[in-house]
PDB file of N, CA and C in Angstrom:
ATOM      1  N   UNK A   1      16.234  23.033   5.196  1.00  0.00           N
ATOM      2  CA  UNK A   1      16.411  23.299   3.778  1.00  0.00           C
ATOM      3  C   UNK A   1      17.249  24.567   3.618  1.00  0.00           C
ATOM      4  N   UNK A   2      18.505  24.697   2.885  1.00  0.00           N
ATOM      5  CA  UNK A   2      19.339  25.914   2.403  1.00  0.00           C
ATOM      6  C   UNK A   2      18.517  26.556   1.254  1.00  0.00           C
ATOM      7  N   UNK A   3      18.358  28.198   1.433  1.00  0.00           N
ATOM      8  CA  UNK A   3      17.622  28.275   0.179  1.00  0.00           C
ATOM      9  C   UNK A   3      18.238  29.171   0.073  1.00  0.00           C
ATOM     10  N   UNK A   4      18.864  29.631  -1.583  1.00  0.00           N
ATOM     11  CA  UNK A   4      19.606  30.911  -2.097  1.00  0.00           C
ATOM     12  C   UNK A   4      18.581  31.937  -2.568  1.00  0.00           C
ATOM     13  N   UNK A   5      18.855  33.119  -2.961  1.00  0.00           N
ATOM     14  CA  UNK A   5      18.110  33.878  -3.228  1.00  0.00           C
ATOM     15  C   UNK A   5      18.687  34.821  -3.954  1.00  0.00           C
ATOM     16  N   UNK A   6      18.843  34.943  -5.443  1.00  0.00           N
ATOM     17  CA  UNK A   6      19.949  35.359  -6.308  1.00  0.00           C
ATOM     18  C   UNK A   6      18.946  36.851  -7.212  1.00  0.00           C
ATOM     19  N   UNK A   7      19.744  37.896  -6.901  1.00  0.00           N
ATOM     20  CA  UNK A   7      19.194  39.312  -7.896  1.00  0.00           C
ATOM     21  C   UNK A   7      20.789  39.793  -8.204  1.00  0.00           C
ATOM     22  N   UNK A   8      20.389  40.857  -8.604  1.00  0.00           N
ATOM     23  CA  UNK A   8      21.197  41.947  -9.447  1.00  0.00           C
ATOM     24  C   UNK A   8      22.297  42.454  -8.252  1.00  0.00           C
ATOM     25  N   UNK A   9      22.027  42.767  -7.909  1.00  0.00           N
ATOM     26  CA  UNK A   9      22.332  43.917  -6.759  1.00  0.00           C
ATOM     27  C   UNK A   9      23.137  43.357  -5.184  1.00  0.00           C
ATOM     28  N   UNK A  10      22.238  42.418  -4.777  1.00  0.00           N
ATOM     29  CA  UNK A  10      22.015  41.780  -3.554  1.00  0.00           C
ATOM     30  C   UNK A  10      21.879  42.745  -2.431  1.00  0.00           C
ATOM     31  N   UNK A  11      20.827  43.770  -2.541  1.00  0.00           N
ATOM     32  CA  UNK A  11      20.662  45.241  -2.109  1.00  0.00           C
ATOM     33  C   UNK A  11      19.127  44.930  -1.888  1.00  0.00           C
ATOM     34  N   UNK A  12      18.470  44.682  -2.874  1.00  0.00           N
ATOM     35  CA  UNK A  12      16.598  45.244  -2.159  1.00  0.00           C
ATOM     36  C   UNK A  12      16.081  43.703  -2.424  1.00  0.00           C
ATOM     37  N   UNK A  13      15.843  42.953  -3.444  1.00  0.00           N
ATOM     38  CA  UNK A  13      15.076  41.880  -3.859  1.00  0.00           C
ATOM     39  C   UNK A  13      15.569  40.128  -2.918  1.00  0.00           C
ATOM     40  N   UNK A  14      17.021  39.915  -3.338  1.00  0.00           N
ATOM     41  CA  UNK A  14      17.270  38.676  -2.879  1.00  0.00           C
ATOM     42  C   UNK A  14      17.638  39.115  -1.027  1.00  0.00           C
ATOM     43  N   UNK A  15      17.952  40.053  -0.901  1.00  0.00           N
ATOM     44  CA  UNK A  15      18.307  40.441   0.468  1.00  0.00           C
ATOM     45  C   UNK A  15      16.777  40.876   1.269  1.00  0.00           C
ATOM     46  N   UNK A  16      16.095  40.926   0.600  1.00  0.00           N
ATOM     47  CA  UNK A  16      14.834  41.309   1.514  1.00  0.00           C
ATOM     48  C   UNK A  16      14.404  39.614   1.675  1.00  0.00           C
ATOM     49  N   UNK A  17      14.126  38.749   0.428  1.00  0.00           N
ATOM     50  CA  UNK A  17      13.735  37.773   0.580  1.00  0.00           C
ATOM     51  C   UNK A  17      14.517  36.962   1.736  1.00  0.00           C
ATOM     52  N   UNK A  18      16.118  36.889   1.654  1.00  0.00           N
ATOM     53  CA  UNK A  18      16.905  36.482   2.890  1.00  0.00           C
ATOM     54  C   UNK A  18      16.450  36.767   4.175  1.00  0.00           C
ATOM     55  N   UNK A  19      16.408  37.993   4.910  1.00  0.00           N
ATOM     56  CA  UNK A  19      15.941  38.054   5.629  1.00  0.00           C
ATOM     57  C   UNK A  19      14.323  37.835   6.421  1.00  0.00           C
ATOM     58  N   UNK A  20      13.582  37.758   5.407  1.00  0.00           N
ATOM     59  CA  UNK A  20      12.234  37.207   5.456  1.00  0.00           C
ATOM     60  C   UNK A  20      11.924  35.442   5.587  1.00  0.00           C
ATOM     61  N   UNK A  21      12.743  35.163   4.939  1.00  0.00           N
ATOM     62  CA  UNK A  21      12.694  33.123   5.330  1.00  0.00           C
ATOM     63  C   UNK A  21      13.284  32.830   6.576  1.00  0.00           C
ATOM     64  N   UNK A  22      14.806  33.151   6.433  1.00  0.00           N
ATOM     65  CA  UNK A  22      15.904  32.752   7.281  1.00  0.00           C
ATOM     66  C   UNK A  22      15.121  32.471   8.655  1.00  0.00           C
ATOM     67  N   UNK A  23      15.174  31.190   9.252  1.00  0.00           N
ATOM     68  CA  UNK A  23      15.260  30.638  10.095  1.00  0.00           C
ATOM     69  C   UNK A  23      13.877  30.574  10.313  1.00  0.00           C
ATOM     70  N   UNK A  24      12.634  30.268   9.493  1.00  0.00           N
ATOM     71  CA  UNK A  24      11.327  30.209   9.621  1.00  0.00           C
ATOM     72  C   UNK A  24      11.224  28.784   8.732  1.00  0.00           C
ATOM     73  N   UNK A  25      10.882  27.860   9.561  1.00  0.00           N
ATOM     74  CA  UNK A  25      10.230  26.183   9.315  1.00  0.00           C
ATOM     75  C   UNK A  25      11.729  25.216   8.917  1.00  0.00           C
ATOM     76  N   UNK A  26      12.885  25.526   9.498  1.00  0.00           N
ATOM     77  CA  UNK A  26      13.234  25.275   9.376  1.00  0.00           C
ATOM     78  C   UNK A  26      14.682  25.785   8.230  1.00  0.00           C
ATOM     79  N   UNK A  27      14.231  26.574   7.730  1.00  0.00           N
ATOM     80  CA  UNK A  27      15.618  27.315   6.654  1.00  0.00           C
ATOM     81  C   UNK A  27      16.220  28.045   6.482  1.00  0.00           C
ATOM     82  N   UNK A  28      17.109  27.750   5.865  1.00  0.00           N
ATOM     83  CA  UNK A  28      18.309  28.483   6.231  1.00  0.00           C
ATOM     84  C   UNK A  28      18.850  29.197   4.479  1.00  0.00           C
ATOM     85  N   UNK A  29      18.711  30.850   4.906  1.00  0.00           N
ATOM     86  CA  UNK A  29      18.381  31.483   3.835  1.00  0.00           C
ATOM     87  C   UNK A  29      19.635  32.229   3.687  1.00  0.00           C
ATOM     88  N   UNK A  30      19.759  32.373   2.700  1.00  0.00           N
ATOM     89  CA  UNK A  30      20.885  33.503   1.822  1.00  0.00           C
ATOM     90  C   UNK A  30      20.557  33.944   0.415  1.00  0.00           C
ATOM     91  N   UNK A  31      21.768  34.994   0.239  1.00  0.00           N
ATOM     92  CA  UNK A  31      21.330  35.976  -0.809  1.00  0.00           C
ATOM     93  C   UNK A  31      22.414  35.784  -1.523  1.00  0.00           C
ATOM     94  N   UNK A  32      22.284  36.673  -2.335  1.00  0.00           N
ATOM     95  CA  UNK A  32      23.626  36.714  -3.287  1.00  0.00           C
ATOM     96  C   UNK A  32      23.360  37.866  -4.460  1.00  0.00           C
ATOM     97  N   UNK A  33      24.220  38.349  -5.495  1.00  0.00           N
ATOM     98  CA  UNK A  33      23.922  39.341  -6.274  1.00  0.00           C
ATOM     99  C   UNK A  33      24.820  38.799  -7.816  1.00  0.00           C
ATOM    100  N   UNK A  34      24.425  38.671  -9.047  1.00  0.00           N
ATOM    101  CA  UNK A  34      24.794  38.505 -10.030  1.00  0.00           C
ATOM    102  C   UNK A  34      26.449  40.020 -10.345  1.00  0.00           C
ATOM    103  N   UNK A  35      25.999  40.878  -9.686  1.00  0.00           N
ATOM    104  CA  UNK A  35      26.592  42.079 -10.098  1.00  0.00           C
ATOM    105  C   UNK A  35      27.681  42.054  -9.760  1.00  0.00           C
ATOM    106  N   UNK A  36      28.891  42.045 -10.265  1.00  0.00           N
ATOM    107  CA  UNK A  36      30.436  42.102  -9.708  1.00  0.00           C
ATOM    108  C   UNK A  36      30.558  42.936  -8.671  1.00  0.00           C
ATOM    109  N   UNK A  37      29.742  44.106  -8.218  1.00  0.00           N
ATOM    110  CA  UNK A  37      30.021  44.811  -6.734  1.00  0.00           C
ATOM    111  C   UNK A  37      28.560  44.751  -5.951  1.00  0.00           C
ATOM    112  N   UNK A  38      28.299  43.449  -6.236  1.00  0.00           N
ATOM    113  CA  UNK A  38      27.214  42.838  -5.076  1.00  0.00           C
ATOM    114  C   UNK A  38      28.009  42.653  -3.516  1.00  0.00           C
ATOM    115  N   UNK A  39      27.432  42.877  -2.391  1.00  0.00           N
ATOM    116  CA  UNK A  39      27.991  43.055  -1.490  1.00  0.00           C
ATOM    117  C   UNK A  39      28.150  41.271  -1.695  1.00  0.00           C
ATOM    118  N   UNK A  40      27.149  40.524  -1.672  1.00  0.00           N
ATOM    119  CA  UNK A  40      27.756  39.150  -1.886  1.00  0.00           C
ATOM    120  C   UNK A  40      27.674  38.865  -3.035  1.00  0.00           C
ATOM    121  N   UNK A  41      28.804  38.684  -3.804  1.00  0.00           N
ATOM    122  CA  UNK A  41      28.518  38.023  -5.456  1.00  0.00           C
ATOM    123  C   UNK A  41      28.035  36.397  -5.486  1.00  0.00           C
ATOM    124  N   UNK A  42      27.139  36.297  -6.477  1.00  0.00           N
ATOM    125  CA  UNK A  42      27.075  34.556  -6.790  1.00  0.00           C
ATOM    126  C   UNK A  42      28.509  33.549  -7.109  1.00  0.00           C
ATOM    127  N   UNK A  43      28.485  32.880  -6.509  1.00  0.00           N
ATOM    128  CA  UNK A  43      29.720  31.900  -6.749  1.00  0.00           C
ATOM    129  C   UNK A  43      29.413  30.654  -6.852  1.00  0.00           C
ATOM    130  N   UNK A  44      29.719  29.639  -7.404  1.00  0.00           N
ATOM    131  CA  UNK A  44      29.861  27.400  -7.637  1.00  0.00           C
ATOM    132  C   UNK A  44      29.341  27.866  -5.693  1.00  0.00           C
ATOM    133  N   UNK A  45      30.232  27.789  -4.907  1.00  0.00           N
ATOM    134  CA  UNK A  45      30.042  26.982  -3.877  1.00  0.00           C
ATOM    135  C   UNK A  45      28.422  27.777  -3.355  1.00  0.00           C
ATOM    136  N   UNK A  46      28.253  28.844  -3.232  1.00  0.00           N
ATOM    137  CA  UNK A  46      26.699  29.188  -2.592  1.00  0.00           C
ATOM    138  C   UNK A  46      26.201  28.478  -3.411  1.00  0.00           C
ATOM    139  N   UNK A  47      25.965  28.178  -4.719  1.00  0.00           N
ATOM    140  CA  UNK A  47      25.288  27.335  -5.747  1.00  0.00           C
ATOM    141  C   UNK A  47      24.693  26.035  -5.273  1.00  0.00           C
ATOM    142  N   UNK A  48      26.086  25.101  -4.659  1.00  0.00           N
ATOM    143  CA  UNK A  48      26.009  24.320  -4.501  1.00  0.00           C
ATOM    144  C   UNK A  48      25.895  23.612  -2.777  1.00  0.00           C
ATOM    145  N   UNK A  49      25.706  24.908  -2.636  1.00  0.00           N
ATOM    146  CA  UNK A  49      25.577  24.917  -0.876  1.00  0.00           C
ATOM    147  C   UNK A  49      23.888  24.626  -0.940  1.00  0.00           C
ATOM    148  N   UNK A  50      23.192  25.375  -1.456  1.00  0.00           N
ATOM    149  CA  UNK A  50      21.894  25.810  -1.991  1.00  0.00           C
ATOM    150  C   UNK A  50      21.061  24.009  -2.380  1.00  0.00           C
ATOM    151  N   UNK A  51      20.066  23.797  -1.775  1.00  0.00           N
ATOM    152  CA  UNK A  51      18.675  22.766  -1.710  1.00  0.00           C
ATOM    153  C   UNK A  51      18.353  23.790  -2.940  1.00  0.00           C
ATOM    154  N   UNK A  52      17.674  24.647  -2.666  1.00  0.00           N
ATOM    155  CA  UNK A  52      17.152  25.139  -3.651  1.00  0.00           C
ATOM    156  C   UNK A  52      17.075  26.680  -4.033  1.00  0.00           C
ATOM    157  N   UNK A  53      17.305  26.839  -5.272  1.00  0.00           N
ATOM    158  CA  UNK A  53      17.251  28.566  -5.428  1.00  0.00           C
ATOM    159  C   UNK A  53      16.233  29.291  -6.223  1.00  0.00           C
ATOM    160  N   UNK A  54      16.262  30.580  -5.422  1.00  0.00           N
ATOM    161  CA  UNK A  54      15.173  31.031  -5.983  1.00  0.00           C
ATOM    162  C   UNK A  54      15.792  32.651  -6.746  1.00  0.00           C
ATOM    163  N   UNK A  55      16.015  32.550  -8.093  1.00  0.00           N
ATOM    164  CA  UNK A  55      16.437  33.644  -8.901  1.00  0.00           C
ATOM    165  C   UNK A  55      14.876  34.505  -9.432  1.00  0.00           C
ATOM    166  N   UNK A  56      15.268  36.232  -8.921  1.00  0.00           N
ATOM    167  CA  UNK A  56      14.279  37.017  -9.410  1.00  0.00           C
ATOM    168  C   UNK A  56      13.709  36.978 -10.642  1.00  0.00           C
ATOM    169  N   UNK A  57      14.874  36.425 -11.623  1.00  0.00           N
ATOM    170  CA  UNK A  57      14.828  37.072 -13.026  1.00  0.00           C
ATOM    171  C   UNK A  57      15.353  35.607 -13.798  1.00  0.00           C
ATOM    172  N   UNK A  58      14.435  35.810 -15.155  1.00  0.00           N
ATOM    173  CA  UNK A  58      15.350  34.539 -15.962  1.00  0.00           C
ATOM    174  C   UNK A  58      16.934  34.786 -16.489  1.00  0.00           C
ATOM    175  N   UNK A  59      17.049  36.098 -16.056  1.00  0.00           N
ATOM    176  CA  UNK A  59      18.485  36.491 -16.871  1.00  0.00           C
ATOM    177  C   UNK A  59      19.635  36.112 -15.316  1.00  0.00           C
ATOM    178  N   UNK A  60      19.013  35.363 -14.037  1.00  0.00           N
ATOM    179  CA  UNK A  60      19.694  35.170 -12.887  1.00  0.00           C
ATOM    180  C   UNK A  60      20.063  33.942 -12.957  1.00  0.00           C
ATOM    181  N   UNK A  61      19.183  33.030 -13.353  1.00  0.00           N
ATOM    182  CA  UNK A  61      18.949  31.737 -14.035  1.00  0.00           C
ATOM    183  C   UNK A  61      19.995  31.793 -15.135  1.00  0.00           C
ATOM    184  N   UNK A  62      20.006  32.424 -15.938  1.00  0.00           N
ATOM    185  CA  UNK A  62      21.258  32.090 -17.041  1.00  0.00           C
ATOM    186  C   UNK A  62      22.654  32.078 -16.281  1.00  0.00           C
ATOM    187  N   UNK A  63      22.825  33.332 -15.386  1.00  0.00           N
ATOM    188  CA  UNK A  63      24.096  32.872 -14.833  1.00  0.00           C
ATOM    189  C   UNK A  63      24.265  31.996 -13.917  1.00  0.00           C
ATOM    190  N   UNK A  64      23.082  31.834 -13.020  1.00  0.00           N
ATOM    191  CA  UNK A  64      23.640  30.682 -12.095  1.00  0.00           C
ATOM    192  C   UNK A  64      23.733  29.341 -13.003  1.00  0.00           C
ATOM    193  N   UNK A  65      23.184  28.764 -14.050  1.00  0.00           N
ATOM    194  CA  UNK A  65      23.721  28.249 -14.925  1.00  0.00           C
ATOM    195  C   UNK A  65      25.176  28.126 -15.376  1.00  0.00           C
ATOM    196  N   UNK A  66      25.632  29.267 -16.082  1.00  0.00           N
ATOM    197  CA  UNK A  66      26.713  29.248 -16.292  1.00  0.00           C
ATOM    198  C   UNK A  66      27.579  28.726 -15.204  1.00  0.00           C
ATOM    199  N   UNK A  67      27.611  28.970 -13.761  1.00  0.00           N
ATOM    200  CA  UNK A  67      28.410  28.934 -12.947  1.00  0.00           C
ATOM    201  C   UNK A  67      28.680  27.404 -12.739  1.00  0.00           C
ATOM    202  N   UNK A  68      27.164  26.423 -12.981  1.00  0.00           N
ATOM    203  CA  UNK A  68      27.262  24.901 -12.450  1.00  0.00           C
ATOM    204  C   UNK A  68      25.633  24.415 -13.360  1.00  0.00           C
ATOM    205  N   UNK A  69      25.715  24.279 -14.633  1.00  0.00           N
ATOM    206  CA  UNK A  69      25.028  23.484 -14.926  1.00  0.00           C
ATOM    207  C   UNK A  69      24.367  22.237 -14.411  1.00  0.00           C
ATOM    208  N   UNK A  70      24.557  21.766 -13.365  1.00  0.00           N
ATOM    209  CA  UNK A  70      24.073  20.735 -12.997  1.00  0.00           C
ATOM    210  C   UNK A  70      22.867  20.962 -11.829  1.00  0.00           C
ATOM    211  N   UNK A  71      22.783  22.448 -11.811  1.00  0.00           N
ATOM    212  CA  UNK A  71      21.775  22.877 -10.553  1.00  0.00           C
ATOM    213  C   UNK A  71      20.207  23.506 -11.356  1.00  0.00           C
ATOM    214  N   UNK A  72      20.140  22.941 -12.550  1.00  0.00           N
ATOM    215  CA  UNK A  72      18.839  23.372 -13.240  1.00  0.00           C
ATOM    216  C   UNK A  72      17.877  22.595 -12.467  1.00  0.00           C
ATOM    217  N   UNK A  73      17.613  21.581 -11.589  1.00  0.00           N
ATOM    218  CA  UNK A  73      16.624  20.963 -11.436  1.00  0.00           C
ATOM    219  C   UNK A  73      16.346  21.797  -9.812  1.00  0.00           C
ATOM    220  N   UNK A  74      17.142  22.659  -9.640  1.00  0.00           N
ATOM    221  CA  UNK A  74      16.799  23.396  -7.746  1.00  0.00           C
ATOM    222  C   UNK A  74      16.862  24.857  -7.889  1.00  0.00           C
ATOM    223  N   UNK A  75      16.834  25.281  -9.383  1.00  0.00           N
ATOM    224  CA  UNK A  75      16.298  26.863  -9.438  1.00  0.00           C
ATOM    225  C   UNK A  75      14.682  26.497  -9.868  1.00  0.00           C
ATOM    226  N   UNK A  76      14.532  28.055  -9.482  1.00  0.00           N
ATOM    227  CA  UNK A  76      13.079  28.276  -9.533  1.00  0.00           C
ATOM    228  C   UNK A  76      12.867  30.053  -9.973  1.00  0.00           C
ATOM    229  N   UNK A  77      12.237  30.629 -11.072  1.00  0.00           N
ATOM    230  CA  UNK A  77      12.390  32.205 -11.353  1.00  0.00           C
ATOM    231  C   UNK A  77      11.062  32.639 -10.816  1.00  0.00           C
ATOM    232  N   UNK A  78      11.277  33.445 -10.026  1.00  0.00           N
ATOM    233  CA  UNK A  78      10.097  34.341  -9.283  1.00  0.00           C
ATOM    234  C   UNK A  78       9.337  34.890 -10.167  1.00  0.00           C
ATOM    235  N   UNK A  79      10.159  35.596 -11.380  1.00  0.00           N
ATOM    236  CA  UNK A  79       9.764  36.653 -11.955  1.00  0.00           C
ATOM    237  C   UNK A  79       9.217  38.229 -11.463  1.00  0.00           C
ATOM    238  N   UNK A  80      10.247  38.592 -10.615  1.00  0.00           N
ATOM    239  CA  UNK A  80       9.877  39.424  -9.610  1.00  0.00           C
ATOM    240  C   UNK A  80      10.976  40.646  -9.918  1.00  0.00           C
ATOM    241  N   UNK A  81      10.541  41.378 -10.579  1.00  0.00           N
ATOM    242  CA  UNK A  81      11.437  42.614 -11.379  1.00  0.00           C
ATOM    243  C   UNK A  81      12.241  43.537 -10.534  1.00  0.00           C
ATOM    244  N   UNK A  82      13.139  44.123 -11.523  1.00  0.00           N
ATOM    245  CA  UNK A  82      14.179  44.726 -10.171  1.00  0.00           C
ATOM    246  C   UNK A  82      12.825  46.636 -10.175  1.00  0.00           C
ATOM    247  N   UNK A  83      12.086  46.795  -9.513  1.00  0.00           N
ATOM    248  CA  UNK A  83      11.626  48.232  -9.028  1.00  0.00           C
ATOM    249  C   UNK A  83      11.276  47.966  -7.807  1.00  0.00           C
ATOM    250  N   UNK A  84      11.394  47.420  -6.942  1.00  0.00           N
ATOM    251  CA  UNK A  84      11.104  47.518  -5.520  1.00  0.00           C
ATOM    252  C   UNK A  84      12.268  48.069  -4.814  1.00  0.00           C
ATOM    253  N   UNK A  85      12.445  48.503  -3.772  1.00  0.00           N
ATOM    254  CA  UNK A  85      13.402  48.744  -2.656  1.00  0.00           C
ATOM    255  C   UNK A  85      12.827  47.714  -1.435  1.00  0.00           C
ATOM    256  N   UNK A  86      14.132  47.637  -1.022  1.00  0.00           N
ATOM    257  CA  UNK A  86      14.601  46.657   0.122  1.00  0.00           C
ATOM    258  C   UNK A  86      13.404  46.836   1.312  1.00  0.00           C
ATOM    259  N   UNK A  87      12.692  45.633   1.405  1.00  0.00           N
ATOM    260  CA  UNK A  87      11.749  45.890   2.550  1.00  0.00           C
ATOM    261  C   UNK A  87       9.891  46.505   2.268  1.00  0.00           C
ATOM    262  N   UNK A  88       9.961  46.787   1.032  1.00  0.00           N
ATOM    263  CA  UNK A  88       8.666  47.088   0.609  1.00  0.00           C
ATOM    264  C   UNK A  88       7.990  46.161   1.044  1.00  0.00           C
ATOM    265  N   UNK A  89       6.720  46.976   1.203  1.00  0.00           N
ATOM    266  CA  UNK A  89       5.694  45.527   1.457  1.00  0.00           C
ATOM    267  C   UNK A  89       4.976  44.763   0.394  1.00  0.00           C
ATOM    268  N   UNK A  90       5.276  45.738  -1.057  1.00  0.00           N
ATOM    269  CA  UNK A  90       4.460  44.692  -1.576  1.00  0.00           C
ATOM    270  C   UNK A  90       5.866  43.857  -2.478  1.00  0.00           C
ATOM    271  N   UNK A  91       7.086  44.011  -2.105  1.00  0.00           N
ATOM    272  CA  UNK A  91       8.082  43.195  -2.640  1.00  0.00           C
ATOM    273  C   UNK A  91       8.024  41.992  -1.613  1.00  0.00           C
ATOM    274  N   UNK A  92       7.461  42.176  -0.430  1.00  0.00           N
ATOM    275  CA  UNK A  92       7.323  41.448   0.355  1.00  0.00           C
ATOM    276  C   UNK A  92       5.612  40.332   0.344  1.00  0.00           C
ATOM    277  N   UNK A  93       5.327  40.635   0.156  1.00  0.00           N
ATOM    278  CA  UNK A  93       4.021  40.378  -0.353  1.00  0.00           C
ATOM    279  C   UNK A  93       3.910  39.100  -1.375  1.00  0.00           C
ATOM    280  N   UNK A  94       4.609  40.312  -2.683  1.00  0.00           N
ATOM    281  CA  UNK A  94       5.187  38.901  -3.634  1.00  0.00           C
ATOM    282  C   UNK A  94       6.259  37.484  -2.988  1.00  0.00           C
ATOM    283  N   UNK A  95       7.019  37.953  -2.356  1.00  0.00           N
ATOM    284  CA  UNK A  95       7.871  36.736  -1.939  1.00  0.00           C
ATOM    285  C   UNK A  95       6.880  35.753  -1.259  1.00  0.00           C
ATOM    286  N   UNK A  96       6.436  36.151  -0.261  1.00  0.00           N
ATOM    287  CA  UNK A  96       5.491  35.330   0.283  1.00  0.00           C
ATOM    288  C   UNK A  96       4.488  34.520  -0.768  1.00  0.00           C
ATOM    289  N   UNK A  97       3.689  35.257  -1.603  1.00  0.00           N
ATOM    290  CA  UNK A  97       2.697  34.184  -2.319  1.00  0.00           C
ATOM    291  C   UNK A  97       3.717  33.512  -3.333  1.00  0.00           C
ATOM    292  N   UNK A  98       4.929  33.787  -4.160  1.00  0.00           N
ATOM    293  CA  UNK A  98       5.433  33.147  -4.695  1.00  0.00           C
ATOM    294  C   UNK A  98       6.390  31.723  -4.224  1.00  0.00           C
ATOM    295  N   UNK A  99       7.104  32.631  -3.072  1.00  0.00           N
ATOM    296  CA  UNK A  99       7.959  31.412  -2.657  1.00  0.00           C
ATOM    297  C   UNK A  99       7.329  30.659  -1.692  1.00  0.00           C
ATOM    298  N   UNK A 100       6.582  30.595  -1.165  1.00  0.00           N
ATOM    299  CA  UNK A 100       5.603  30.019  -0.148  1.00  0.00           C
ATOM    300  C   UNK A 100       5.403  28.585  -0.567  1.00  0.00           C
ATOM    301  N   UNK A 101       4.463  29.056  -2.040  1.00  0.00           N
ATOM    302  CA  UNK A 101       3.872  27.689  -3.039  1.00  0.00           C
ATOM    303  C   UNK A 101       4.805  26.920  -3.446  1.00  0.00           C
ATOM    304  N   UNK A 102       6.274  27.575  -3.051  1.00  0.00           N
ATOM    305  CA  UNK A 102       7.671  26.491  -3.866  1.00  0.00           C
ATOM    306  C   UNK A 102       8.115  25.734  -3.069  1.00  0.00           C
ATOM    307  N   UNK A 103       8.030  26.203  -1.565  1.00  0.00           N
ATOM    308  CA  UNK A 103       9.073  25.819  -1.045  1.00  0.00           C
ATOM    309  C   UNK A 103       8.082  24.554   0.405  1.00  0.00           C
ATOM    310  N   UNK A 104       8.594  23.485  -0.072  1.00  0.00           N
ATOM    311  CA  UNK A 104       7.693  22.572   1.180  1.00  0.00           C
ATOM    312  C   UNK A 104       8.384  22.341   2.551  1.00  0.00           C
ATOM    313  N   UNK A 105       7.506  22.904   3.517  1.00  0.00           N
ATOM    314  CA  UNK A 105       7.561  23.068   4.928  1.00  0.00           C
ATOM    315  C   UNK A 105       8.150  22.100   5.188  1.00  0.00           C
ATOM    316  N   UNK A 106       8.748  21.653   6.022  1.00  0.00           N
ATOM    317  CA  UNK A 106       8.809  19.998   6.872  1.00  0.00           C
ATOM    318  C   UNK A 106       7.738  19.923   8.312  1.00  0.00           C
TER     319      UNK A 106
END
């Protein structure tokens, strides 16, 4: 399963979550950042590279929208606010009980 992982920044939230899935049961994880000087910006093709995505925020969801309307049925909003730094444990914490329950093992 490809799974995106879309914040602000692509600095503490979707980049911690990246590195925390990637290559565990099978998936294959990436990040991305809404922010024009995101080290990786969101673009159509990660969009559509993406099984399924998981945006921090509903305002991540509006743009990956914008980018390809047709991917509303493979986002999913954490609701997982931008105050953590990269690697916290309890930003880590949350990813786990949230994306855990979303995402089915093979």
């Amino acid at each position: 399963m490809r799974v995106l992982f879309v914040c602000t920044g692509n600095i503490d939230r979707s980049r911690t979550a990246q590195e925390m899935f990637n290559g565990i049961h099978g998936i294959e994880a990436k990040s991305a950042g809404t922010s024009y000087d995101a080290p990786v910006q969101l673009s159509k093709k990660l969009i559509q590279w993406a099984d399924k995505i998981f945006c921090m925020e509903s305002k991540h969801e509006k743009i990956v929208l914008k980018f390809d309307p047709e991917s509303r049925e493979k986002i999913e909003v954490l609701n997982i606010p931008d105050i953590y730094t990269r690697g916290e444990p309890e930003l880590k914490r949350l990813l786990e009980k949230k994306v855990q329950t979303l995402i089915q093992v093979e």
